[in-house]
C-alpha atoms as a PDB file:
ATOM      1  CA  UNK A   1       3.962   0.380  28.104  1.00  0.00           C
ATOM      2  CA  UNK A   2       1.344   3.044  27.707  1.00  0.00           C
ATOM      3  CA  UNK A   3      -2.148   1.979  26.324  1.00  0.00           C
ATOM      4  CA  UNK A   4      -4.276   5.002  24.752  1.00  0.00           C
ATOM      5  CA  UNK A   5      -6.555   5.500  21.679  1.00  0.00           C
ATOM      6  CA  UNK A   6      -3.621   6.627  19.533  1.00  0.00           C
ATOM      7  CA  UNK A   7      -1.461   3.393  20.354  1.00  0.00           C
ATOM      8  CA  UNK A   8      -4.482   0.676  20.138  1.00  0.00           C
ATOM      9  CA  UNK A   9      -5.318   2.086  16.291  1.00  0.00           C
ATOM     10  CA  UNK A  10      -2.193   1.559  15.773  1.00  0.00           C
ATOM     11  CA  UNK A  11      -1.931  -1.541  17.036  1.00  0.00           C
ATOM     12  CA  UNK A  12      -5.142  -2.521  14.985  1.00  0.00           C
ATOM     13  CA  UNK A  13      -3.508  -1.350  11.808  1.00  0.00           C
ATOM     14  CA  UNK A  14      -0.356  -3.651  12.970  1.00  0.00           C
ATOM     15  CA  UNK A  15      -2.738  -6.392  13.219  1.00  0.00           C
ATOM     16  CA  UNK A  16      -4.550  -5.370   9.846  1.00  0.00           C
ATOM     17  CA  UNK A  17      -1.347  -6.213   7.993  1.00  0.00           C
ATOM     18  CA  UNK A  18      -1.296  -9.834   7.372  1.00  0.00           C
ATOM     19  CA  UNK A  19      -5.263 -10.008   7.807  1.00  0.00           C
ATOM     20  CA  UNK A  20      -5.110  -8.211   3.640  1.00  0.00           C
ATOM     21  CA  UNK A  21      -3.002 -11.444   2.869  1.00  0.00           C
ATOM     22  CA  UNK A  22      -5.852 -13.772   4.852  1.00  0.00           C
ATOM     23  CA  UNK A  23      -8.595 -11.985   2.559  1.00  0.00           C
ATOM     24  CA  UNK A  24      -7.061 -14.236  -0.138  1.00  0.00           C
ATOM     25  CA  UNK A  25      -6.462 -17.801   1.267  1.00  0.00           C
ATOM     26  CA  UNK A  26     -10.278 -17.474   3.012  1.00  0.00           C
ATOM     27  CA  UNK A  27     -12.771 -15.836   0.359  1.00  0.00           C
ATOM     28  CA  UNK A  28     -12.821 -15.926  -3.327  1.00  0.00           C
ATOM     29  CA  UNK A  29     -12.316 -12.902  -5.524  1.00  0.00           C
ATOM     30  CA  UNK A  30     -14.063 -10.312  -5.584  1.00  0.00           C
ATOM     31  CA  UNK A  31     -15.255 -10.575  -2.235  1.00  0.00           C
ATOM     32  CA  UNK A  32     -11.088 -11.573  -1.116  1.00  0.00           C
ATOM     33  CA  UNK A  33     -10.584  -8.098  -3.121  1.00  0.00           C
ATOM     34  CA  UNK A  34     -13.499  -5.879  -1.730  1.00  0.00           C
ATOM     35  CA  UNK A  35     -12.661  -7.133   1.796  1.00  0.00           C
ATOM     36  CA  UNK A  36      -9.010  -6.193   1.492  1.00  0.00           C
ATOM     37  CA  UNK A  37      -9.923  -3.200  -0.019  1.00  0.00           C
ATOM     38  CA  UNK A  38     -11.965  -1.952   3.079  1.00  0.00           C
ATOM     39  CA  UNK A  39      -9.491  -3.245   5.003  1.00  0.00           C
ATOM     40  CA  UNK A  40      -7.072  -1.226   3.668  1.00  0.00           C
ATOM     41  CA  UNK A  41      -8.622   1.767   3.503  1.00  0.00           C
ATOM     42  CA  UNK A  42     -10.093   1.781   6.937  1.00  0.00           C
ATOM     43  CA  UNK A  43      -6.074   0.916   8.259  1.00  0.00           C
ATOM     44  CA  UNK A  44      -4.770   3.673   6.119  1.00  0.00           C
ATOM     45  CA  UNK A  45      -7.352   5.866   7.759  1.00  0.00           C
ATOM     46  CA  UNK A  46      -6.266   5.113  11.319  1.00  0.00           C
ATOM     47  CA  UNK A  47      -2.409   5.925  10.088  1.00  0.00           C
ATOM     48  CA  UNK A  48      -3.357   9.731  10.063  1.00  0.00           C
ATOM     49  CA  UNK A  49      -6.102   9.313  12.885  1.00  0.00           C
ATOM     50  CA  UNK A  50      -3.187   7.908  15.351  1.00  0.00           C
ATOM     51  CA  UNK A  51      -1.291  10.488  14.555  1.00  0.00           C
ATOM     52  CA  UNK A  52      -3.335  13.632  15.186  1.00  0.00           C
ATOM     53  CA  UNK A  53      -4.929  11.928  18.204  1.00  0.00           C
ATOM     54  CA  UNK A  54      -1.676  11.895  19.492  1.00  0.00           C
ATOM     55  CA  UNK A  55      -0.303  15.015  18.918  1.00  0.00           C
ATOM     56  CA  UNK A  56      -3.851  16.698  19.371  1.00  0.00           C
ATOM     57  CA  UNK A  57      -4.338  15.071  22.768  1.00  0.00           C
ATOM     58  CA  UNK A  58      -0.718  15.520  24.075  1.00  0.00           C
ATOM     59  CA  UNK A  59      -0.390  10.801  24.154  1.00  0.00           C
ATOM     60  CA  UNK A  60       2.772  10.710  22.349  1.00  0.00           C
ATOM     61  CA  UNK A  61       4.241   7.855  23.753  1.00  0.00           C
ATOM     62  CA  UNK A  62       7.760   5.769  22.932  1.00  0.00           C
ATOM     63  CA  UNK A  63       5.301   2.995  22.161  1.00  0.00           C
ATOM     64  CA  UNK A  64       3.639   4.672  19.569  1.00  0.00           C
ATOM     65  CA  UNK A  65       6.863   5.968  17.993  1.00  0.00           C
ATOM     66  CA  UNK A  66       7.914   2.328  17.495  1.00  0.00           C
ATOM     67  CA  UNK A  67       5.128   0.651  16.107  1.00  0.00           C
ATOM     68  CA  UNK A  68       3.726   3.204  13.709  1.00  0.00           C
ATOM     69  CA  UNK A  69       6.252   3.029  11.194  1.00  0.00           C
ATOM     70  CA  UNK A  70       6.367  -1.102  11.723  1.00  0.00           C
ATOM     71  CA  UNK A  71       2.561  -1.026  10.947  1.00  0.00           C
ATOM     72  CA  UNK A  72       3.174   1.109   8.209  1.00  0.00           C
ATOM     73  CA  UNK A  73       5.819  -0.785   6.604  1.00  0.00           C
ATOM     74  CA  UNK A  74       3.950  -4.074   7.468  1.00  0.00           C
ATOM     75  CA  UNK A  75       0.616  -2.737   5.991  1.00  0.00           C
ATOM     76  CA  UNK A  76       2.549  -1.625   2.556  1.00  0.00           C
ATOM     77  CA  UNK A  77       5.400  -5.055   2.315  1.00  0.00           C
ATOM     78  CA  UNK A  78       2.233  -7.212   2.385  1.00  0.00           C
ATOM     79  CA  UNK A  79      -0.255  -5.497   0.135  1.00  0.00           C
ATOM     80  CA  UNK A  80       2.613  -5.252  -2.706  1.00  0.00           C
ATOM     81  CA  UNK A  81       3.014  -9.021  -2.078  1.00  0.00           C
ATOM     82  CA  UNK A  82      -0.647  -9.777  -2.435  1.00  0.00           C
ATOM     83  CA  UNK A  83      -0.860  -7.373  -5.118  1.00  0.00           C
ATOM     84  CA  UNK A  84       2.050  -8.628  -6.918  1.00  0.00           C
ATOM     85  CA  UNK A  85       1.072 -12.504  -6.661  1.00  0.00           C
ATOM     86  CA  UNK A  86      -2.641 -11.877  -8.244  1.00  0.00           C
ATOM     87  CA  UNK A  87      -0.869  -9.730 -10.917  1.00  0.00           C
ATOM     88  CA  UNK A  88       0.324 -10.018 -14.454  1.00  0.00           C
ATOM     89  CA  UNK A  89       4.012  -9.749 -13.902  1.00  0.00           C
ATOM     90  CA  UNK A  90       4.100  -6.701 -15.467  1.00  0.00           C
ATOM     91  CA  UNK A  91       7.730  -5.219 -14.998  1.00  0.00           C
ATOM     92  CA  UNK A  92       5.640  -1.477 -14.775  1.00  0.00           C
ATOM     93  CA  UNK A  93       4.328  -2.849 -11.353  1.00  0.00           C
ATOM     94  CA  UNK A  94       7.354  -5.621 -10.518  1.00  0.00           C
ATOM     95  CA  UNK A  95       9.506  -2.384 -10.716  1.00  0.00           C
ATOM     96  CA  UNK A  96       8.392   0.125  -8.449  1.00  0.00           C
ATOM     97  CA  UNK A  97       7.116  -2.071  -5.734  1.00  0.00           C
ATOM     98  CA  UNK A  98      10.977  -4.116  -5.848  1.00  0.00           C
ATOM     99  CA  UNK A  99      12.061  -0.589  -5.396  1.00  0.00           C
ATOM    100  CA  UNK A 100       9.596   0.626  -2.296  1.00  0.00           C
ATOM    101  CA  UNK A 101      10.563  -3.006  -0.569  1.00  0.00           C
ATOM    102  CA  UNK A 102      14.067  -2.813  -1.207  1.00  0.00           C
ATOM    103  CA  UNK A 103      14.255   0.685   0.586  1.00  0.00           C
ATOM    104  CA  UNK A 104      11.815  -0.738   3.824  1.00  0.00           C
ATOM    105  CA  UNK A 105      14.098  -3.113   4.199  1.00  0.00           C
ATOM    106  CA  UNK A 106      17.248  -1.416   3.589  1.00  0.00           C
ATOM    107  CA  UNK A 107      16.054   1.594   6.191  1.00  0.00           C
ATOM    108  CA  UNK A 108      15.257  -0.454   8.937  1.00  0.00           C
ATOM    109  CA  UNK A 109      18.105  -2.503   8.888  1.00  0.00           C
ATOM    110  CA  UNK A 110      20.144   1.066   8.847  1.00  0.00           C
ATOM    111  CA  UNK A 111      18.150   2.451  11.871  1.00  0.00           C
ATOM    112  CA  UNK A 112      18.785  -1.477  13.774  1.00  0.00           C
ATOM    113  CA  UNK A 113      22.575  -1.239  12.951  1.00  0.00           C
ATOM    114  CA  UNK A 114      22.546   2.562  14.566  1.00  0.00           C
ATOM    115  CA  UNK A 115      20.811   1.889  17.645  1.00  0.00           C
ATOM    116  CA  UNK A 116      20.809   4.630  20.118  1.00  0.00           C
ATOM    117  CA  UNK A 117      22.112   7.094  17.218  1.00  0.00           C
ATOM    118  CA  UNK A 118      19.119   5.912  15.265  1.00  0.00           C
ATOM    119  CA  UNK A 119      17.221   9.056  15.927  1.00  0.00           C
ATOM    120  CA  UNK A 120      19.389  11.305  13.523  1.00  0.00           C
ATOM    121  CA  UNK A 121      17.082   9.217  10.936  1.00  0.00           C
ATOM    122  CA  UNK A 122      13.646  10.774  12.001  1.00  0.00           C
ATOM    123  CA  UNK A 123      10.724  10.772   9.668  1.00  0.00           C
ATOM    124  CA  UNK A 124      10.451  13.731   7.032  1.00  0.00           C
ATOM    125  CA  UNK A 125       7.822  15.461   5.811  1.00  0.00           C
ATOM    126  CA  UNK A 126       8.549  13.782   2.341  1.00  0.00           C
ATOM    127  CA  UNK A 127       8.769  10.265   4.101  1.00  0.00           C
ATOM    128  CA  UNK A 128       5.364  11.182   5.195  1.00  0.00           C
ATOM    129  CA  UNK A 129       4.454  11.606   1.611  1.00  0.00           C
ATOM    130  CA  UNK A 130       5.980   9.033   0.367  1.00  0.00           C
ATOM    131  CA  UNK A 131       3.974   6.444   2.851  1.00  0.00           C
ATOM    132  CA  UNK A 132       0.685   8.733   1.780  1.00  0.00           C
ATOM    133  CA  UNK A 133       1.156   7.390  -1.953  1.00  0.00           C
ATOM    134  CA  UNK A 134       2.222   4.199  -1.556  1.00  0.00           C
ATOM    135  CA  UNK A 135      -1.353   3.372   0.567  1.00  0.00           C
ATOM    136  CA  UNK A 136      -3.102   5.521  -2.206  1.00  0.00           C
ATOM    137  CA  UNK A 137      -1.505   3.871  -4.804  1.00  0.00           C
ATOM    138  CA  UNK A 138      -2.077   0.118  -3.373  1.00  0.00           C
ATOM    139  CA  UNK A 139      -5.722   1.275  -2.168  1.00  0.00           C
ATOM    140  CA  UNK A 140      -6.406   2.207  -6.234  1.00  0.00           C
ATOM    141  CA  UNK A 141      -4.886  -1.145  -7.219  1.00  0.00           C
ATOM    142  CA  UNK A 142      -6.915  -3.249  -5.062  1.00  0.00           C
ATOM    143  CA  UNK A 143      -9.712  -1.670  -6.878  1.00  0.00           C
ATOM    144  CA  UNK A 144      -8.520  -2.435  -9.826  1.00  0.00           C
ATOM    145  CA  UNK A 145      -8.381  -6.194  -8.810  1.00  0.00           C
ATOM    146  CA  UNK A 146     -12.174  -5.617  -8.126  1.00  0.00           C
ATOM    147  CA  UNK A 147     -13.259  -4.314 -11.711  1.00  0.00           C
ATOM    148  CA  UNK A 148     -11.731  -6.944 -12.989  1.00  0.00           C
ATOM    149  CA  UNK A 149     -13.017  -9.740 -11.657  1.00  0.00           C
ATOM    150  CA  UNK A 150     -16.778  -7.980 -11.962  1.00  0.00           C
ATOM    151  CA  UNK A 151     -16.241  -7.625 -15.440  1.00  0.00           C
ATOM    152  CA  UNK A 152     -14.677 -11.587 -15.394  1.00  0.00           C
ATOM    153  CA  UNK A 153     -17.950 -12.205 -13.990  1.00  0.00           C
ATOM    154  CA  UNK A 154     -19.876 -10.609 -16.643  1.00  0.00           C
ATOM    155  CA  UNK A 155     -18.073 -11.885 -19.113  1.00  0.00           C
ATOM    156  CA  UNK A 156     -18.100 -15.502 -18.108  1.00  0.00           C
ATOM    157  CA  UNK A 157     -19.807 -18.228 -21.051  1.00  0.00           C
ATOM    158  CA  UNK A 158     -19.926 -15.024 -23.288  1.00  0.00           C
ATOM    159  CA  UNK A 159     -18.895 -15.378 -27.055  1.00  0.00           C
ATOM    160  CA  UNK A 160     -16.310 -13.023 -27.887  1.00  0.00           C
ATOM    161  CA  UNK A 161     -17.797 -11.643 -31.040  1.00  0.00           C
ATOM    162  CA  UNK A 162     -20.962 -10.495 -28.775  1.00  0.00           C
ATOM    163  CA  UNK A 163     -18.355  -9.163 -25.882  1.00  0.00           C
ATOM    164  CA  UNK A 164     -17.095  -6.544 -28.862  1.00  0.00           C
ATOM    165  CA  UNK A 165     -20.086  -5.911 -29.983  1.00  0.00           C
ATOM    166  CA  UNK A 166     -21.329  -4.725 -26.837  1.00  0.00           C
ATOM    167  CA  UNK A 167     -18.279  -2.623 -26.272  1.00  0.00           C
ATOM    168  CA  UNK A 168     -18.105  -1.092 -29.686  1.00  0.00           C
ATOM    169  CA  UNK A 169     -22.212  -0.167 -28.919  1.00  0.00           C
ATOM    170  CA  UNK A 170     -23.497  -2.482 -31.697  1.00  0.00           C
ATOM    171  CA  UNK A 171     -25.536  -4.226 -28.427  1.00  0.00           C
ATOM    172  CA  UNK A 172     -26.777  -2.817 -25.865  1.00  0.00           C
ATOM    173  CA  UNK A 173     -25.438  -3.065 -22.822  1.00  0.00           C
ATOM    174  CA  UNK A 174     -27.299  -4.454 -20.297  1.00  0.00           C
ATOM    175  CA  UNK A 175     -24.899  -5.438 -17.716  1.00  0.00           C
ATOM    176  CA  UNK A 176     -22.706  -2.748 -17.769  1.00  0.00           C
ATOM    177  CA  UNK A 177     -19.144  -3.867 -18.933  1.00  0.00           C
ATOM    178  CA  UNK A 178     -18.106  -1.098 -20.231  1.00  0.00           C
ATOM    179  CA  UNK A 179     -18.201   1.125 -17.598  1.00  0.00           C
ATOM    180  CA  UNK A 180     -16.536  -2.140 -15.389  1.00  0.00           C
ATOM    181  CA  UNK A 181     -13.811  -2.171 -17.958  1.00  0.00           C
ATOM    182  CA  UNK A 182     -12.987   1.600 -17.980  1.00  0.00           C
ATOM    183  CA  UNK A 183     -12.918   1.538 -14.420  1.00  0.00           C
ATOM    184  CA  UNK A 184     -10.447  -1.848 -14.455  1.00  0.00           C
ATOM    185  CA  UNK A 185      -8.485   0.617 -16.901  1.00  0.00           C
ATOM    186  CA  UNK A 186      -7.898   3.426 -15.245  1.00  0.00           C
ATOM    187  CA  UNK A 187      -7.724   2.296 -11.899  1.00  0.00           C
ATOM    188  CA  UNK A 188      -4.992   0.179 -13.183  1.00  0.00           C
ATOM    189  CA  UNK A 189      -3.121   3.072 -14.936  1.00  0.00           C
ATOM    190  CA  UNK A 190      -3.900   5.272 -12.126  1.00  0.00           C
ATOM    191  CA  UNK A 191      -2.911   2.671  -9.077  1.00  0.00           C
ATOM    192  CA  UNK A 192       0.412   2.236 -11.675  1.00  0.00           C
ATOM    193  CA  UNK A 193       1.550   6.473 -11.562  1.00  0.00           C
ATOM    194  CA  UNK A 194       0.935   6.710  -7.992  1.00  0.00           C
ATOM    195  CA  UNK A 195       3.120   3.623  -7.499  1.00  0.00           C
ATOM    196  CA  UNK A 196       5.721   4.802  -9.541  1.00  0.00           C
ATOM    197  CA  UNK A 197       5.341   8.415  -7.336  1.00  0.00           C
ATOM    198  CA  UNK A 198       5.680   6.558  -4.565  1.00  0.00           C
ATOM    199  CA  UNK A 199       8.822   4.545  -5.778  1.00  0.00           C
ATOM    200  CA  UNK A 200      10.336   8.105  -6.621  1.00  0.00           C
ATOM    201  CA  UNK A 201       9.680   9.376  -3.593  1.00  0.00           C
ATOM    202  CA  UNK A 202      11.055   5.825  -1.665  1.00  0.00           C
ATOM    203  CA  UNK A 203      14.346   6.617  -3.684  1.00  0.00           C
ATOM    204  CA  UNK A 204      14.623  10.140  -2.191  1.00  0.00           C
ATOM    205  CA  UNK A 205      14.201   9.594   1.265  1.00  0.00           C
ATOM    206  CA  UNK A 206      16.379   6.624   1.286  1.00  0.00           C
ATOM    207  CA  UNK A 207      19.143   8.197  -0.208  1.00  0.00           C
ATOM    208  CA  UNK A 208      18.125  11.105   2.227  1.00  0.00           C
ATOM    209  CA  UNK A 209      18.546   8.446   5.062  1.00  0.00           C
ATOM    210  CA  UNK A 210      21.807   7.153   3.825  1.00  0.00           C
ATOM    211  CA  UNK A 211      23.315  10.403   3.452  1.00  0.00           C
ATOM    212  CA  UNK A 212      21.990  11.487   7.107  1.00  0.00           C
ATOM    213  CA  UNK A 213      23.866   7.855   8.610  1.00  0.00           C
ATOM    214  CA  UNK A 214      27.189   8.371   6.694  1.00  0.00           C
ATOM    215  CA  UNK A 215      28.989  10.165   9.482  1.00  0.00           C
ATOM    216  CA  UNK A 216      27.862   7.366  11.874  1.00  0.00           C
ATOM    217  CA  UNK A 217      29.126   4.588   9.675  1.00  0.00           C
ATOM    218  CA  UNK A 218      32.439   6.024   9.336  1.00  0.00           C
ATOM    219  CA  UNK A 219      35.470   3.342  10.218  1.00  0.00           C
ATOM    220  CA  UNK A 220      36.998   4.319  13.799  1.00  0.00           C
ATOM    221  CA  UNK A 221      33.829   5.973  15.159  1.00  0.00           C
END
């Protein structure tokens, strides 16, 4: 194996994955939320440094080629879970994210089963795209998850007829929940289209897959 800059950030993204689940179990929200947050940004991040690096700096290596899409898929399968399990239920989120895990899963069990053929299924530019939403779309939602729970915050031991007031502007607002409710609003509805981009986009290239693996899965072969 072949140790370089390109392969240890993505190896720190790899190791990233199940810290955004940690965030939760150790620290209480918002501080599990901001933390997973960073977290998730800052791995995202390395996903396109790793990949320049390499190709800028000539360190393509057959290491790198197998972990980056398991840190990908790794980073993406447990945000959606966290995400999920702090959620509402809400079949506009369930949806989608069934979707973009059924496809992970369904891909890389397609790509184990061809084995040395599995390089007829090599990454897209759309695949690309797709993984560039999903992260955008789970980054936004994480956010969300910290408006909220701000807004919780400043709501807590409030009476509700003083909570509408504020937000109608019969009181002033002194600790700002209406801009901390906008922002849980949109950031929700936001973090909810680019997930369902992403889910599009998940369906396309795994059809696209499925269609490239036919000949190979063709009886007497």
């Amino acid at each position: 194996m072949k140790w370089n800059l390109p392969n240890i950030l993505t190896l720190l993204r790899l190791v990233a994955a199940p810290m955004v689940a940690l965030m939760f179990l150790y620290f209480t929200r918002p501080y599990a939320d901001w933390f997973a947050l960073l977290l998730f940004v800052s791995a995202a991040v390395t996903d396109w440094f790793d990949g320049y690096l390499a190709r800028a700096w000539k360190q393509e290596t057959k290491l790198g080629a197998m972990l980056d899409p398991i840190a990908d898929k790794a980073m993406v399968v447990i945000a959606l879970m966290v995400i999920i399990k702090y959620s509402s239920w809400s079949p506009w989120l369930v949806l989608p994210a069934t979707l973009i895990l059924f496809r992970e899963v369904f891909v890389s069990g397609l790509r184990e089963f061809l084995g040395d053929v599995a390089g007829t299924l090599k990454v897209t530019r759309l695949a690309k795209w797709k993984t560039t939403f999903q992260m955008t779309a789970i980054a936004v939602l994480f956010s969300q998850g910290v408006f909220e729970h701000y807004l919780g915050m400043s709501v807590f031991g409030m009476d509700q007829s003083l909570i509408a007031a504020i937000l109608d502007g019969s009181e002033e607002d002194v600790l700002g929940l209406s801009w901390k409710l906008t922002g849980m609003e949109w950031s929700g509805r936001i973090g909810l289209w680019l997930l369902w981009l992403a889910a599009a986009l998940t369906a396309i290239t795994g059809i696209d897959y499925l269609l490239k693996a036919m000949p190979h899965l063709r009886e007497g072969r």
